[in-house]
N, C-alpha and C. Protein backbone atom coordinates (compact mmCIF):
# COMPACT_ATOMS: atom_id res chain seq x y z
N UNK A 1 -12.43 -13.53 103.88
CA UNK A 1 -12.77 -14.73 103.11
C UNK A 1 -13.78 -15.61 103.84
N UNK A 2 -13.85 -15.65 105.30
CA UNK A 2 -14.39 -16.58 105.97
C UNK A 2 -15.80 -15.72 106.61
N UNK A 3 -15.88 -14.26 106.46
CA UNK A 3 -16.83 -13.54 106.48
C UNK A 3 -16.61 -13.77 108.19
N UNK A 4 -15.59 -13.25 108.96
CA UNK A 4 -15.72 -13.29 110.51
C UNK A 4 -15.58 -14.71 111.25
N UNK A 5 -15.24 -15.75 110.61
CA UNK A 5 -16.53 -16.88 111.23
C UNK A 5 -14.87 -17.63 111.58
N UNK A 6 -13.81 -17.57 110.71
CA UNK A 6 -12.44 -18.13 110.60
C UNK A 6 -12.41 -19.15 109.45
N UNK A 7 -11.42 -19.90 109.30
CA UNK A 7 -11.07 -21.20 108.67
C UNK A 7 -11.63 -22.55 109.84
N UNK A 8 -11.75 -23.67 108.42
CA UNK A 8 -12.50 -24.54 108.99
C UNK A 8 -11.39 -25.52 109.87
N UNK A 9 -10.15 -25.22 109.24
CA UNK A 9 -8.65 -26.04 109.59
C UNK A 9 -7.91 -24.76 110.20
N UNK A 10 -7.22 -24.78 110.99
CA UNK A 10 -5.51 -24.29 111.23
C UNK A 10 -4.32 -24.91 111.15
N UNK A 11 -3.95 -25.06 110.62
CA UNK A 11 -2.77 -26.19 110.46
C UNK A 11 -1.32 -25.44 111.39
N UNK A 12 -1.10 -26.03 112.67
CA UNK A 12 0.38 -26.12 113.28
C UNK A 12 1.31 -26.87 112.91
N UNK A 13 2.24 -26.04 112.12
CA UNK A 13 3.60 -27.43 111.71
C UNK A 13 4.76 -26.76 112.71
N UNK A 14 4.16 -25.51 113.04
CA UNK A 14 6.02 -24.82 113.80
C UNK A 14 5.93 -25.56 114.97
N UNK A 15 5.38 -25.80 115.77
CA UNK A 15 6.17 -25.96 117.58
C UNK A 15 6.84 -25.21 117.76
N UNK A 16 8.07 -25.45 118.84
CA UNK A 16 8.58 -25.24 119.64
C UNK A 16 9.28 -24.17 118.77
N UNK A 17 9.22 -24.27 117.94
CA UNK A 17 10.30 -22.89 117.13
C UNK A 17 9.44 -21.74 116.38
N UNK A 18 8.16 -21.53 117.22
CA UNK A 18 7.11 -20.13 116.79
C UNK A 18 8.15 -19.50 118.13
N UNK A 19 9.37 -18.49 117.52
CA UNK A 19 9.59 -17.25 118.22
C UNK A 19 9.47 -16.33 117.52
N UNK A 20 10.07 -15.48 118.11
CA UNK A 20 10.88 -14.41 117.53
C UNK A 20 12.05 -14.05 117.04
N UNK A 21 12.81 -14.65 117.97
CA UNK A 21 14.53 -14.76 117.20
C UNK A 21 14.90 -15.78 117.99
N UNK A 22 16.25 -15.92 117.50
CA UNK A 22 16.93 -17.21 117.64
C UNK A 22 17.45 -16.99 119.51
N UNK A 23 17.59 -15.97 119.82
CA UNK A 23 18.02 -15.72 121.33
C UNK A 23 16.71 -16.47 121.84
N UNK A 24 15.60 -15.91 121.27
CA UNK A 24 14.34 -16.95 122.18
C UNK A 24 14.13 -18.34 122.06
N UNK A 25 14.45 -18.71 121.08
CA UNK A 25 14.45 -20.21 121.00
C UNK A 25 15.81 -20.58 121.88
N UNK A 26 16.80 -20.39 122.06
CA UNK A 26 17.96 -21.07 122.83
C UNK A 26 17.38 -21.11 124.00
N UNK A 27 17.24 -20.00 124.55
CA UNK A 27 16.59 -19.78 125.96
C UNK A 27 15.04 -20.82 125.88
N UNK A 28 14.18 -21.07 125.03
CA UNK A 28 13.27 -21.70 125.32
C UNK A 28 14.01 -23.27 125.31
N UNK A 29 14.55 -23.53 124.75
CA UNK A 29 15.40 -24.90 124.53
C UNK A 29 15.95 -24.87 126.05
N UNK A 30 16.71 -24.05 126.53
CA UNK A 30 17.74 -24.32 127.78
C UNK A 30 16.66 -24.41 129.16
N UNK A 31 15.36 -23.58 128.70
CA UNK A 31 14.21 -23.85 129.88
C UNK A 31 13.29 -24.69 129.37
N UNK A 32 13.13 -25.66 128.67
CA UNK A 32 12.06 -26.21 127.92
C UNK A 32 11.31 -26.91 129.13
N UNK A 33 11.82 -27.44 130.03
CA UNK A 33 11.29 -28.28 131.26
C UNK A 33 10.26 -27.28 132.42
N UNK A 34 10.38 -26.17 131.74
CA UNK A 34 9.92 -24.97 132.55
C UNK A 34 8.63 -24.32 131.49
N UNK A 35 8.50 -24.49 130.50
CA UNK A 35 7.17 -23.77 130.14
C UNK A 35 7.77 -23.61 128.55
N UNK A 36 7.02 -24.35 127.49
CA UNK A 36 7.55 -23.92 126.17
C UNK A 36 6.62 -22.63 125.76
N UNK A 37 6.85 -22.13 124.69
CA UNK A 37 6.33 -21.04 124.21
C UNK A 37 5.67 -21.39 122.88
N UNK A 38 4.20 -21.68 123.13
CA UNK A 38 3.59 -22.21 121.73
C UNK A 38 2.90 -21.03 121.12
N UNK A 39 3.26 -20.08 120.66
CA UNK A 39 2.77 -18.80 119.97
C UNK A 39 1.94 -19.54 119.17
N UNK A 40 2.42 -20.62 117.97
CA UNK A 40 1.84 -20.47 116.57
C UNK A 40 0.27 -21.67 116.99
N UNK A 41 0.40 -22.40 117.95
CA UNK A 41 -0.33 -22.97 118.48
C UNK A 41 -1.47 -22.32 119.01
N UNK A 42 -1.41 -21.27 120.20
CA UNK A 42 -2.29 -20.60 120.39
C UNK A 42 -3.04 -19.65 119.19
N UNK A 43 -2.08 -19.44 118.29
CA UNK A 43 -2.40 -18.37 117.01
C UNK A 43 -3.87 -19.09 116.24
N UNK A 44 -3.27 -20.68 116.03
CA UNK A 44 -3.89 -21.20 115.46
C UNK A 44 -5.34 -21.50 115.96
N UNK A 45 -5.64 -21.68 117.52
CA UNK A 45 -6.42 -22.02 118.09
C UNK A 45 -7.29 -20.85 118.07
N UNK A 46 -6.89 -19.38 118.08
CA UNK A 46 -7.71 -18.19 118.03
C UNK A 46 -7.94 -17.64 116.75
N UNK A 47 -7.69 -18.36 115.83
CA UNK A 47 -7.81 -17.96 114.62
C UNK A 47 -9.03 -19.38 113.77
N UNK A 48 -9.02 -20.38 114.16
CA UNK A 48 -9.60 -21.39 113.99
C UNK A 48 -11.43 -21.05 114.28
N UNK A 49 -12.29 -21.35 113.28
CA UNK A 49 -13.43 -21.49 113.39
C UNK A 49 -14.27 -22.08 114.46
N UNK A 50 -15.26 -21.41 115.49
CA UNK A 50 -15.83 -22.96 116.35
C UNK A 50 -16.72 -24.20 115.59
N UNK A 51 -16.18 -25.34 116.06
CA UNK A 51 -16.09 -26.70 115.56
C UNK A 51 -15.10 -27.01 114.25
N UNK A 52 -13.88 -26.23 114.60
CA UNK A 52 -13.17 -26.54 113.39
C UNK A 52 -11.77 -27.47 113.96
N UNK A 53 -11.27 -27.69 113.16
CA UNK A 53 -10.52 -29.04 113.34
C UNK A 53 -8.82 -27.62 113.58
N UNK A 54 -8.04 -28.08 114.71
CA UNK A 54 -6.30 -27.78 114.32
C UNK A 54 -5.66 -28.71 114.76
N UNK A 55 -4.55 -29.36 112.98
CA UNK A 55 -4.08 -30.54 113.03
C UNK A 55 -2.55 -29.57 113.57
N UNK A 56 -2.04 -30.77 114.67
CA UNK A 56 -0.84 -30.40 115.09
C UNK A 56 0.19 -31.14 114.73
N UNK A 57 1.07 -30.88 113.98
CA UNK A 57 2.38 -31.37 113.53
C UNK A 57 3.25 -31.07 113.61
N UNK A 58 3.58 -29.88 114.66
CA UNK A 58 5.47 -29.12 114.87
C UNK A 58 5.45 -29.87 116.34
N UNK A 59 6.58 -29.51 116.56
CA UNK A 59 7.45 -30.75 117.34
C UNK A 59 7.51 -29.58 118.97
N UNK A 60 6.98 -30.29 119.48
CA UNK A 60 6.39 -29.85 121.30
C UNK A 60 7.53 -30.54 121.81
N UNK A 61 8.39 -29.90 123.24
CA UNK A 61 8.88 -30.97 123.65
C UNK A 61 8.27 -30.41 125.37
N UNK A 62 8.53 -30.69 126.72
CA UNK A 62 8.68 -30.92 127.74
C UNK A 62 7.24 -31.39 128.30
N UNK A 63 6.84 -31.47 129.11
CA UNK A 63 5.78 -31.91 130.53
C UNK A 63 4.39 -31.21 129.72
N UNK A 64 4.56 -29.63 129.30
CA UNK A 64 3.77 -28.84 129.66
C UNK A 64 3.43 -27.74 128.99
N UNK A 65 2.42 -27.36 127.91
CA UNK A 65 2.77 -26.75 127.20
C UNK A 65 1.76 -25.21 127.54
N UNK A 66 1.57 -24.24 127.43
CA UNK A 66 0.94 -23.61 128.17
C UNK A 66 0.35 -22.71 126.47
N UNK A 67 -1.28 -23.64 126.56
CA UNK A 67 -2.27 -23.07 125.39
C UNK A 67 -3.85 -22.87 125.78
N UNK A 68 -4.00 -22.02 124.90
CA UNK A 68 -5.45 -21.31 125.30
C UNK A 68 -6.46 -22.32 125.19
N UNK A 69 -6.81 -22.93 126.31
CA UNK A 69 -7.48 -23.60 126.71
C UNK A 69 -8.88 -23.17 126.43
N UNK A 70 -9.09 -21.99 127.31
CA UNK A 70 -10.71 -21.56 126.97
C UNK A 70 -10.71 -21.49 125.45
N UNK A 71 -10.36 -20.61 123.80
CA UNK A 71 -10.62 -21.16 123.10
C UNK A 71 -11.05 -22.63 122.64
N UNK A 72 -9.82 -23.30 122.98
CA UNK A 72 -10.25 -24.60 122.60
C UNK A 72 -11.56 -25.39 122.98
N UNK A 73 -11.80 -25.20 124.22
CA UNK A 73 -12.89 -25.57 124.65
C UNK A 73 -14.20 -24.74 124.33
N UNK A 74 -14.23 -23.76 124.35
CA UNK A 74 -15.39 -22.88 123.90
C UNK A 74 -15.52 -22.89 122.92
N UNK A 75 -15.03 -23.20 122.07
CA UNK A 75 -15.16 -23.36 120.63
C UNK A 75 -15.01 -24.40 119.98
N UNK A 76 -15.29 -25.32 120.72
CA UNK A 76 -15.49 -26.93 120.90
C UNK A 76 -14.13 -27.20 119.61
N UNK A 77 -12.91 -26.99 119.21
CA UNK A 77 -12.51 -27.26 118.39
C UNK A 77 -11.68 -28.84 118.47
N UNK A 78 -11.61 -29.74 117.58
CA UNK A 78 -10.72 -30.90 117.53
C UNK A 78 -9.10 -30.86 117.38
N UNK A 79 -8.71 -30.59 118.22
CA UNK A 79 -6.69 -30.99 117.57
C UNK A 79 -6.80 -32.67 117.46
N UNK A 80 -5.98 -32.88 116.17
CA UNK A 80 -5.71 -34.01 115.86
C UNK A 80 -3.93 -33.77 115.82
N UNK A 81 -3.22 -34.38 116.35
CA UNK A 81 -1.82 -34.35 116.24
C UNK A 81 -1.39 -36.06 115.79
N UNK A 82 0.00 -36.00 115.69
CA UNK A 82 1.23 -36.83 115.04
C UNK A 82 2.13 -36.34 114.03
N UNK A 83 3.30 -37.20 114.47
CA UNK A 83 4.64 -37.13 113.10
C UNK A 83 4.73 -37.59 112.14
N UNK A 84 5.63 -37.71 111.64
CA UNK A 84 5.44 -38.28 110.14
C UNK A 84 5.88 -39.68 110.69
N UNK A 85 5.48 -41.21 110.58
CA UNK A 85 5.56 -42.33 110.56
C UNK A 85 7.05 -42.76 110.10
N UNK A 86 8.11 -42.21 110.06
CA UNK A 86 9.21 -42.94 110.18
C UNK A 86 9.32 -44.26 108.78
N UNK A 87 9.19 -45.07 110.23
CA UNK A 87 9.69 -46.75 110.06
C UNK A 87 8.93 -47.13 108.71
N UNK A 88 7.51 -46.26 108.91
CA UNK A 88 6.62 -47.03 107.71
C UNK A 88 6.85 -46.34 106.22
N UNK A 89 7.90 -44.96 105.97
CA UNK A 89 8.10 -44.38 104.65
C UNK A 89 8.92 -44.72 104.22
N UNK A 90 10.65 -45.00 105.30
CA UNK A 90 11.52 -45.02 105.37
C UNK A 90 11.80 -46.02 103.92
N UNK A 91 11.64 -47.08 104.32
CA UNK A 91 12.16 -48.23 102.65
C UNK A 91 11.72 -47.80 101.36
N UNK A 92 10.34 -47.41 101.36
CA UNK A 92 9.22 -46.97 99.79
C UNK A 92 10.62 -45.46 99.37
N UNK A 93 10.44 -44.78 100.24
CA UNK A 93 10.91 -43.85 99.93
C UNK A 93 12.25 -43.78 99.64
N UNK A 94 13.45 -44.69 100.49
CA UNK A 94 14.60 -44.97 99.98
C UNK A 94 14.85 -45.42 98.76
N UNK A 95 13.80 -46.25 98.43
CA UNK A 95 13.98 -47.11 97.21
C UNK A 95 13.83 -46.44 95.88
N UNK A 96 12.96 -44.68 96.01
CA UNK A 96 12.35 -43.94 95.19
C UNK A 96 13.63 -43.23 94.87
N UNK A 97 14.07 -42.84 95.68
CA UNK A 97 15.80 -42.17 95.86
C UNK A 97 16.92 -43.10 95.18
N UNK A 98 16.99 -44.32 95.79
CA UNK A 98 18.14 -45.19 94.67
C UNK A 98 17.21 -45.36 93.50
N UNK A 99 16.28 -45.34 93.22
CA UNK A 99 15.91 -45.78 91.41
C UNK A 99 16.05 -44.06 91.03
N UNK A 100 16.23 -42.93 91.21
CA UNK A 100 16.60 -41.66 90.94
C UNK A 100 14.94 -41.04 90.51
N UNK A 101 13.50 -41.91 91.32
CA UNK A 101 12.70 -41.31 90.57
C UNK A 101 12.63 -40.05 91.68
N UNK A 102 13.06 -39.65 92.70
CA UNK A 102 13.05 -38.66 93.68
C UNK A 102 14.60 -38.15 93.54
N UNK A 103 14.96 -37.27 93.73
CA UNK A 103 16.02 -36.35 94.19
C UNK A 103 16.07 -35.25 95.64
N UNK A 104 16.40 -35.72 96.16
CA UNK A 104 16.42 -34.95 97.66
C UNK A 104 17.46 -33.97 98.20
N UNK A 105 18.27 -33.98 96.83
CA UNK A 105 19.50 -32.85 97.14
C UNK A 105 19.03 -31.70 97.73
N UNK A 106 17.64 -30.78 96.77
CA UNK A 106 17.90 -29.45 97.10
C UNK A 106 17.28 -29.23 98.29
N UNK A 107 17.06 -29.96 99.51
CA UNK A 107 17.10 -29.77 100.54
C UNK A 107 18.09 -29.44 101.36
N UNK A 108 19.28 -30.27 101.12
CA UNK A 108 20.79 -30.07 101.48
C UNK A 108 21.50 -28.81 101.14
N UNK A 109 21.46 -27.53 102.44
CA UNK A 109 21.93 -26.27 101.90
C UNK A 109 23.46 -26.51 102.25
N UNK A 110 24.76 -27.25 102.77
CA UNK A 110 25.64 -27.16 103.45
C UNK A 110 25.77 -28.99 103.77
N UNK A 111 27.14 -29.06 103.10
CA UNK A 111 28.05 -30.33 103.78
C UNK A 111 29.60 -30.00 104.45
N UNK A 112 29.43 -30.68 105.78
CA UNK A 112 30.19 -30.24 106.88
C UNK A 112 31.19 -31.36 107.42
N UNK A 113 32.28 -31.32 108.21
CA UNK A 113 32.71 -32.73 108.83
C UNK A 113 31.84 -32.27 109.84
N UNK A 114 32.40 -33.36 111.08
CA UNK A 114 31.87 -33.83 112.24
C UNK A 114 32.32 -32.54 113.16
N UNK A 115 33.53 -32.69 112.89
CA UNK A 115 34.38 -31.27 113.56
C UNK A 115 33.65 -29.77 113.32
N UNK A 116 32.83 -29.17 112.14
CA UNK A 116 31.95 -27.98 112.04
C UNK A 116 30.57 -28.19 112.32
N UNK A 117 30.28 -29.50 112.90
CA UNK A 117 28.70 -29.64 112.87
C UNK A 117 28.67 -28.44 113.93
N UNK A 118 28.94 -28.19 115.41
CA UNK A 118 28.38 -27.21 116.53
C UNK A 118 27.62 -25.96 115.37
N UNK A 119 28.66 -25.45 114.78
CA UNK A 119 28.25 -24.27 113.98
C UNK A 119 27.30 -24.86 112.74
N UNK A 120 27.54 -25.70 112.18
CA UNK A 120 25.94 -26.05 111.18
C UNK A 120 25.01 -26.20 111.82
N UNK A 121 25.19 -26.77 113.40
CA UNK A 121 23.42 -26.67 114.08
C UNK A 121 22.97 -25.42 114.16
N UNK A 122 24.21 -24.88 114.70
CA UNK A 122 23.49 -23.04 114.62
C UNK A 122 22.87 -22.55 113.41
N UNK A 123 23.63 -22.86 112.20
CA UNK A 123 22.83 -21.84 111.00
C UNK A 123 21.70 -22.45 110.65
N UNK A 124 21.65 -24.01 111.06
CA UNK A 124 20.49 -24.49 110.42
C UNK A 124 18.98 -23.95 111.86
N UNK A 125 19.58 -24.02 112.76
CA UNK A 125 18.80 -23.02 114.10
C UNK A 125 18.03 -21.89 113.56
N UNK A 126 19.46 -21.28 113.36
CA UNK A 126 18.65 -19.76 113.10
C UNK A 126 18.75 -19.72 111.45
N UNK A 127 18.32 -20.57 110.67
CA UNK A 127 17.61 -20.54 109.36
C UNK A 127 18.82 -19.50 108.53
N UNK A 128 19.91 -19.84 108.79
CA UNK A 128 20.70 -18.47 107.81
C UNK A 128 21.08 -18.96 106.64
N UNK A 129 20.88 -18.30 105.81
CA UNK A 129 20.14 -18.36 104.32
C UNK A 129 19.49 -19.34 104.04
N UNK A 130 18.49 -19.73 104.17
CA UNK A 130 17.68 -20.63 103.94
C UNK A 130 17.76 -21.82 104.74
N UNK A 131 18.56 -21.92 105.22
CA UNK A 131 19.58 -23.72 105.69
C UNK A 131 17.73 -24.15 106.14
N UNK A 132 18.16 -25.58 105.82
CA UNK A 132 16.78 -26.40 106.10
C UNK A 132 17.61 -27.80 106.09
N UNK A 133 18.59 -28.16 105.42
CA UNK A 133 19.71 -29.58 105.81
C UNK A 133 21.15 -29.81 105.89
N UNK A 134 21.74 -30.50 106.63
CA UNK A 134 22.82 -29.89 106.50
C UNK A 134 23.34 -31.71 106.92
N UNK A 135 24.39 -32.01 105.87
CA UNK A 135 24.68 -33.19 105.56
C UNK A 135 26.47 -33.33 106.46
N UNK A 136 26.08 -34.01 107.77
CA UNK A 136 27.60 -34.23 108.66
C UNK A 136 28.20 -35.51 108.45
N UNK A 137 29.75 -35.38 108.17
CA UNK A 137 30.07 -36.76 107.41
C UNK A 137 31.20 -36.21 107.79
N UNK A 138 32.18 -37.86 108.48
CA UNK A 138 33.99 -37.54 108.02
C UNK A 138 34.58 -36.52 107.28
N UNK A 139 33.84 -36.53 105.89
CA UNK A 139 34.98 -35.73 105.28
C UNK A 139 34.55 -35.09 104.48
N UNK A 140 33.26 -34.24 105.36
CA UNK A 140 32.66 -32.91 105.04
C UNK A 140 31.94 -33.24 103.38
């Protein structure tokens, strides 16, 4: 499509959770202070056009992240990163939810007490069947 040359964007939303399986992400989590593993980051950076823009939006955590530098630089490309703004959606968007013009249920795959959350972090971890939210409350 790009005739060799790449895309003008790469868009990174994974971070810290471009593995392979869920054994690699625990282990990258339990060493995170030691070297994260940005696969989809570097992917993006070698797949990205020179002078093309990759916006970063998945969630990096420790000191140090270890990415292909020479791309980036040789290929003069721009990362623009940030999260989603919080504080500033938080009310507009609550308010869209109590007037019922939004519905945010079918995000919610699983409601749990407090007592099964250990195991809802896991499925929502390793993505089993779909899990993407998982709603922890007293009384499940």
């Amino acid at each position: 499509m790009t005739e060799g040359a790449g895309p003008d964007a790469v868009i990174e939303a994974v971070g810290m959770e471009s593995h392979r399986t869920a054994v690699a992400l625990e282990t990258m989590q339990s060493k995170f202070r030691a070297m994260e593993r940005a696969f989809a980051l570097n992917q993006a950076l070698l797949a990205c056009r020179p002078g093309g823009t990759v916006p970063l939006l998945g969630v990096l955590i420790g000191p140090a992240v270890p990415i292909a530098l020479g791309p980036f630089v040789g290929k003069g490309l721009t990362m623009k990163t940030g999260q989603t703004h919080v504080q500033r959606y938080l009310a507009p968007l609550m308010k869209l939810i109590a007037d019922g013009k939004i519905d945010p249920a079918f995000f919610i795959i699983d409601r749990v007490t407090i007592e099964e959350g250990p195991d809802a972090y896991k499925r929502f971890r390793d993505k089993e069947n779909g899990c993407m939210k998982v709603v922890i409350s007293p009384n499940g």
